[in-house]
Protein backbone atom coordinates (compact mmCIF):
# COMPACT_ATOMS: atom_id res chain seq x y z
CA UNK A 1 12.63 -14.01 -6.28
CA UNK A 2 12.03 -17.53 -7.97
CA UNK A 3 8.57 -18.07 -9.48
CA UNK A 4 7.09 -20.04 -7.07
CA UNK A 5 4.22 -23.07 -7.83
CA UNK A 6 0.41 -21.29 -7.49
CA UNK A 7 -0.57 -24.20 -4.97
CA UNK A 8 2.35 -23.70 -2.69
CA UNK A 9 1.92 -19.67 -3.03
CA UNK A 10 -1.16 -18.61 -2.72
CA UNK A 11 -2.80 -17.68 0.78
CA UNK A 12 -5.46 -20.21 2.55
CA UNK A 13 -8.37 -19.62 4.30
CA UNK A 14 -9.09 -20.89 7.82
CA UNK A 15 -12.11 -22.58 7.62
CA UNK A 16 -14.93 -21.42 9.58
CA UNK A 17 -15.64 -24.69 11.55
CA UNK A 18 -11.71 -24.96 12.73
CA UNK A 19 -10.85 -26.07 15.93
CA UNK A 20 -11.55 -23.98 18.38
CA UNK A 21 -8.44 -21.25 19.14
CA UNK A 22 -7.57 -21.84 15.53
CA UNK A 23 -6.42 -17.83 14.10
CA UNK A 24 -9.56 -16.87 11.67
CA UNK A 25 -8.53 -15.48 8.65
CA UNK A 26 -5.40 -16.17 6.15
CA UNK A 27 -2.21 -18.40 6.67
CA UNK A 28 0.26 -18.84 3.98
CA UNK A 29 1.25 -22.01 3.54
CA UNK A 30 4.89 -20.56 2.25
CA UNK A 31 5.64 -18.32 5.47
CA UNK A 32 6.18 -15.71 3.35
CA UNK A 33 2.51 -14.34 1.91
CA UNK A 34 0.22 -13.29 4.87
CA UNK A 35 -3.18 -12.18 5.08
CA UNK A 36 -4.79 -9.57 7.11
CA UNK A 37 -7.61 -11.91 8.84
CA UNK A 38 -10.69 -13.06 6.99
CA UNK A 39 -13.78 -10.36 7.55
CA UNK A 40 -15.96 -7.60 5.22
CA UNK A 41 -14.28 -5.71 3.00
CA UNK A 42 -15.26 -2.56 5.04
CA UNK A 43 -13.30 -1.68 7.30
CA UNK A 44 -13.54 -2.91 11.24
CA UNK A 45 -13.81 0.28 13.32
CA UNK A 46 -11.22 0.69 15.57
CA UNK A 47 -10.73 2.47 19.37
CA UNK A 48 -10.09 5.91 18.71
CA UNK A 49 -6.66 6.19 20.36
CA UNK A 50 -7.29 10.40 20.63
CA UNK A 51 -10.62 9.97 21.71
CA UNK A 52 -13.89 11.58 19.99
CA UNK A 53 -11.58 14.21 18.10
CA UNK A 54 -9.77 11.56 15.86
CA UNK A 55 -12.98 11.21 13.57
CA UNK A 56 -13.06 15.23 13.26
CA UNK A 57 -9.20 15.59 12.62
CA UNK A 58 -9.76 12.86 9.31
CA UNK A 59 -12.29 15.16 8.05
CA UNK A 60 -10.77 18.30 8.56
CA UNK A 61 -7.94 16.56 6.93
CA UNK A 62 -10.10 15.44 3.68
CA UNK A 63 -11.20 18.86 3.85
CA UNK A 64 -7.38 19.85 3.72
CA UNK A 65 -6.81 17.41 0.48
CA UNK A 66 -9.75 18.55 -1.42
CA UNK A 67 -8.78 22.27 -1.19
CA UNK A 68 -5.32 20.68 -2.28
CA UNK A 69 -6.84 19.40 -5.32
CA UNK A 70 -7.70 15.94 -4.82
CA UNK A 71 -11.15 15.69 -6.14
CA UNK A 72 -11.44 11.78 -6.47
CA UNK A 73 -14.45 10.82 -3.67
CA UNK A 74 -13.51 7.09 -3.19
CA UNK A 75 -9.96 8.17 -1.95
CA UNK A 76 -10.93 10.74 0.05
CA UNK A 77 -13.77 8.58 1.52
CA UNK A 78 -10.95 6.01 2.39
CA UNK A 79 -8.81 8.66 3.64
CA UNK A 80 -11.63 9.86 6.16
CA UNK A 81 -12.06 5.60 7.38
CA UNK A 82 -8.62 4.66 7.54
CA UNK A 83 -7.02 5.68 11.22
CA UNK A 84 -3.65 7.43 10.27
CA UNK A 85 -2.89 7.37 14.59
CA UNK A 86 -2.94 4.12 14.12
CA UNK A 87 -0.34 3.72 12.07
CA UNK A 88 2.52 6.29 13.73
CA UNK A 89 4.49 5.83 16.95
CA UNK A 90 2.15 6.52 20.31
CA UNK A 91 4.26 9.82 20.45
CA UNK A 92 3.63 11.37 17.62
CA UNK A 93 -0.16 10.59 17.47
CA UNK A 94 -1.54 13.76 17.82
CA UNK A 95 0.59 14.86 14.89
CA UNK A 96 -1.13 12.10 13.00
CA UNK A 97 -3.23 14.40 10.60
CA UNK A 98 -0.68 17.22 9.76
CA UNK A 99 0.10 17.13 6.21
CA UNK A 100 3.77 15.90 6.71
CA UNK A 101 5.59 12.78 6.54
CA UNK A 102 6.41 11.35 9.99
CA UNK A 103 9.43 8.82 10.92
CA UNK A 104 8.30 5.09 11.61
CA UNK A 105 11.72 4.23 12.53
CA UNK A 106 14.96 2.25 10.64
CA UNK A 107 14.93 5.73 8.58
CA UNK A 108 11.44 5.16 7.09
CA UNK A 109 8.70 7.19 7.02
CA UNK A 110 4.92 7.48 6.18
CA UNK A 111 4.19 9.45 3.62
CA UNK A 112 2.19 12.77 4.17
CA UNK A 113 -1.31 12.56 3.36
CA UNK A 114 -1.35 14.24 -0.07
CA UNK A 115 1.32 12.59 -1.30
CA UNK A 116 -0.66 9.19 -0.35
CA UNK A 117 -4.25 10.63 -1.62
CA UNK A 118 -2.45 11.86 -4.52
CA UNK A 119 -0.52 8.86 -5.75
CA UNK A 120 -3.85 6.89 -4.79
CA UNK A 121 -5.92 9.17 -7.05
CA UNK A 122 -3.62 8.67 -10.11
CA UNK A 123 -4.38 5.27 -9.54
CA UNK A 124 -7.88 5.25 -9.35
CA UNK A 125 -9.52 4.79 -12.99
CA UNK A 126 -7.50 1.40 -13.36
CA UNK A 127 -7.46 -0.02 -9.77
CA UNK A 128 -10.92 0.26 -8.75
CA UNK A 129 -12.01 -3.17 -8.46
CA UNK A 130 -8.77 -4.22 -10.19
CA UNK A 131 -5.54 -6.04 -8.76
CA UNK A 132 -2.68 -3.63 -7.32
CA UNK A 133 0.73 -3.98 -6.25
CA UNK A 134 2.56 -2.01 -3.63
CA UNK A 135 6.18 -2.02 -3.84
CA UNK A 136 7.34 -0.77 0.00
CA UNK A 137 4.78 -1.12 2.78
CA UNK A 138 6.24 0.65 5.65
CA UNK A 139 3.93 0.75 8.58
CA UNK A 140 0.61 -0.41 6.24
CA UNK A 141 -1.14 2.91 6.08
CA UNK A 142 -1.34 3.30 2.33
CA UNK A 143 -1.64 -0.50 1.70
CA UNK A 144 -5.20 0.13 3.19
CA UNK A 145 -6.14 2.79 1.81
CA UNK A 146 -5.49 1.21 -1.59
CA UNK A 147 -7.50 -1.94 -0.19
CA UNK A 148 -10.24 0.62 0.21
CA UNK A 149 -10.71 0.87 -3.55
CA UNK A 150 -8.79 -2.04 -5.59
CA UNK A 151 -10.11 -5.64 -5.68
CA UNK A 152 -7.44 -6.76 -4.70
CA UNK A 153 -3.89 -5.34 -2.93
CA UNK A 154 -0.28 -7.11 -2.62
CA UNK A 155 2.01 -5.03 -0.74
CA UNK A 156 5.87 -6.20 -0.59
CA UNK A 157 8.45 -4.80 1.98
CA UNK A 158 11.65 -5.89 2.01
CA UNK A 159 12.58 -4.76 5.59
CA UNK A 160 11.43 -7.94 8.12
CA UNK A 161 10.56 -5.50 10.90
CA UNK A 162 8.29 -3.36 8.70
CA UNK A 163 6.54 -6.10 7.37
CA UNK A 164 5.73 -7.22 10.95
CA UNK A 165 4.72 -4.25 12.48
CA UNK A 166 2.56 -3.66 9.27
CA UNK A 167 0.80 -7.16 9.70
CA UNK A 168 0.04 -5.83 13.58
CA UNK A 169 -1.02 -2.35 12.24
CA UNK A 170 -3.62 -3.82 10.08
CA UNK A 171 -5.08 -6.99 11.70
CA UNK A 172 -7.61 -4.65 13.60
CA UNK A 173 -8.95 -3.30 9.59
CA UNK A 174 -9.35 -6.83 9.31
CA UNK A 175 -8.80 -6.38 5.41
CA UNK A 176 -9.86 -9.78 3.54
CA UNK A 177 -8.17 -8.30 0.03
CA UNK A 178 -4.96 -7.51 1.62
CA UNK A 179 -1.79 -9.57 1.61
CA UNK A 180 1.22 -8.73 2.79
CA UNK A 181 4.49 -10.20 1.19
CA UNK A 182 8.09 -10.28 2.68
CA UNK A 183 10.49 -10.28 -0.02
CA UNK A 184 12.68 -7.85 -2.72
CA UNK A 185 10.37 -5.21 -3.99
CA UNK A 186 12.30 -4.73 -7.31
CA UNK A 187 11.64 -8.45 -8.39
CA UNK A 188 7.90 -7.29 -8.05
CA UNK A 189 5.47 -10.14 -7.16
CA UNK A 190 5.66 -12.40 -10.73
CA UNK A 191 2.84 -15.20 -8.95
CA UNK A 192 0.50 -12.75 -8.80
CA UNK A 193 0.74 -10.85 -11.90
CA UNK A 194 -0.72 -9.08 -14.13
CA UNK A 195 -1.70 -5.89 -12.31
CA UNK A 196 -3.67 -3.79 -13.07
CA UNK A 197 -1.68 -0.83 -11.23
CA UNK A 198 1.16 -0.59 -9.12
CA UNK A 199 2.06 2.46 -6.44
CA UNK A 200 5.87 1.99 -5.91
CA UNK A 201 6.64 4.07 -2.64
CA UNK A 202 10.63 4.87 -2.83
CA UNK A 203 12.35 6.40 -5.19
CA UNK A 204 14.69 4.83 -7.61
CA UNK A 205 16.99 6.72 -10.53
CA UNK A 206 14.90 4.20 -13.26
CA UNK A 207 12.70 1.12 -12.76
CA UNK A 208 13.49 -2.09 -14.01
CA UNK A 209 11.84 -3.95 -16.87
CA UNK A 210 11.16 -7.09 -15.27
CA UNK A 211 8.87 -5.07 -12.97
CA UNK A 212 7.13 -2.85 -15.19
CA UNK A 213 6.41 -6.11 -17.33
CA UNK A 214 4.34 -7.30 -14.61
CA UNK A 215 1.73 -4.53 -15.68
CA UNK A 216 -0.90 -5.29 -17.80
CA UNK A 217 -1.18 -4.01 -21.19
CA UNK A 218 -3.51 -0.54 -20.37
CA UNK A 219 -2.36 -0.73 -16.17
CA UNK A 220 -0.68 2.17 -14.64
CA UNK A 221 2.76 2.43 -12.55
CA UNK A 222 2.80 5.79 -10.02
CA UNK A 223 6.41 6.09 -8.82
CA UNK A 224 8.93 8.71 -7.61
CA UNK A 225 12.23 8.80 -9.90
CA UNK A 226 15.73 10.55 -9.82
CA UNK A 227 18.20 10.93 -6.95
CA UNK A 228 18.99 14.39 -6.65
CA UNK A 229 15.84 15.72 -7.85
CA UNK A 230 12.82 13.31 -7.91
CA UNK A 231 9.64 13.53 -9.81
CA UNK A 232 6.46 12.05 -9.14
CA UNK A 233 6.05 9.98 -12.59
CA UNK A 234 2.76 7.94 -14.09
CA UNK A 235 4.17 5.19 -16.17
CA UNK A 236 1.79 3.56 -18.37
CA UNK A 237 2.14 0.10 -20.62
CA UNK A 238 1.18 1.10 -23.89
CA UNK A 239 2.12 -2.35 -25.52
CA UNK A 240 4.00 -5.71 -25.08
CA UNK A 241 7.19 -4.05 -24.50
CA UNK A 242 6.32 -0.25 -24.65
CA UNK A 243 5.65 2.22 -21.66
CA UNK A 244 4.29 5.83 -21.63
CA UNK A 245 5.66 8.06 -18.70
CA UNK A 246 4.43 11.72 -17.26
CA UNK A 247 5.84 14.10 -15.02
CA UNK A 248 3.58 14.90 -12.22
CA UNK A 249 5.32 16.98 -9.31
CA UNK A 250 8.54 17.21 -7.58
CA UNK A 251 8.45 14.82 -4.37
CA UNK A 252 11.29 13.30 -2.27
CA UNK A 253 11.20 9.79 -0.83
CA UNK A 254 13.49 7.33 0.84
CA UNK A 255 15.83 4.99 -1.80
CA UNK A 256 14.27 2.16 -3.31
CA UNK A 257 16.59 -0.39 -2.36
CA UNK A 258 17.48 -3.98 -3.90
CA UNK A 259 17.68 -7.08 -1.51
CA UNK A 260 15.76 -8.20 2.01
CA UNK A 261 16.66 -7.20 5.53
């Protein structure tokens, strides 16, 4: 990915007054960095999909990650907004709040919701109200819960399809601090850096430098690594060229792969 100029990269607002059946909300003047729509940075409620029991089956799925050790209130307050239905195939809906991953097609999945809660929880201390970068947004469901807590969220995915369907699965949140970015997840997002944390969501046998420069000195990396056996690792940038990592758990993810599709 080429560094691109700031005026020609980053997102524009729609102005209020525009002509009528002008799209409200963010355009990228690019094509390639896209906006949820414009709107409060709560969430916009949306239909329930499984009718009055969706709003129980979140909590009795918080309830499920607290026991589980998660014990940070902002992410499970996000976890208990954010519609996980609304983010799987109409089929498997009402298998929305196990605690499993579930296929979203081209041999992706969601992750299960305490490996999402987790990896948002590491997170936490330096992205709340800070700038984050996801590297592999899939269908869109952890971009917003990470929009529920960080300032500000870029999420890259470098499969076209994904990064369609995400744009569709999230334009009801109507998520003003949420952009969505087509494009090679292992270049990172260079325009938009420093971050502040970054949640990589496949696994690769090492990260590269080039991306884990894009950190801020003090910002946080939470990524799976290894092939045969992968670990959950925090990776922290201790200096201008120096990086702290941590084992947290065993995990396995889909490959974090190089290139756009």
């Amino acid at each position: 990915m080429t560094r691109t100029p700031r005026k020609n990269w980053m997102a524009e607002l729609v102005p209020s007054d525009a002509a009528p059946g002008a799209r409200r909300g963010v355009r990228a003047r690019s094509g390639r960095l896209e906006g949820t729509q414009e709107g409060q940075k709560a969430m916009t409620p949306l239909s329930e999909g499984l009718g009055l029991t969706s709003a129980r089956l979140r909590l009795r799925m918080v309830e499920r990650l607290r026991a589980s050790g998660i014990r940070e209130e902002r992410v499970l307050a996000a976890m208990a907004q954010v519609p996980r239905h609304a983010f799987v195939d109409e089929a498997l809906a009402s298998r929305a709040y196990e605690d499993s991953a579930l296929p979203i097609g081209l041999e992706q999945t969601i992750s299960q919701p305490f490996i999402v809660a987790r990896m948002t929880e590491t997170l936490c201390a330096c992205a709340q109200g800070g700038k984050v970068l996801e590297i592999g947004t899939g269908c869109g469901y952890q971009a917003a819960i990470l929009a529920a807590i960080a300032g500000e969220v870029y999420s890259v995915e470098r499969i076209r399809v994904l990064h369609d369907r995400a744009r569709q699965n999230l334009r009801p949140l109507r998520l003003p601090n949420l952009r969505l970015v087509y494009g090679d997840g292992l270049n990172g997002l260079p325009e938009a850096a420093p971050f502040d944390g970054m949640l990589i969501a496949a696994a690769a046998a090492d990260l590269p430098e080039t991306l884990l420069l894009q950190l801020r000195v003090g910002g946080v990396a939470i990524a799976p690594l290894g092939q045969d056996r992968q670990s959950l690792c925090r990776i922290s940038r201790t200096g201008p060229r120096s990086f702290a990592r941590e084992r947290l758990e065993d995990v396995r993810f889909v490959p974090l792969l190089p290139g756009t599709t």
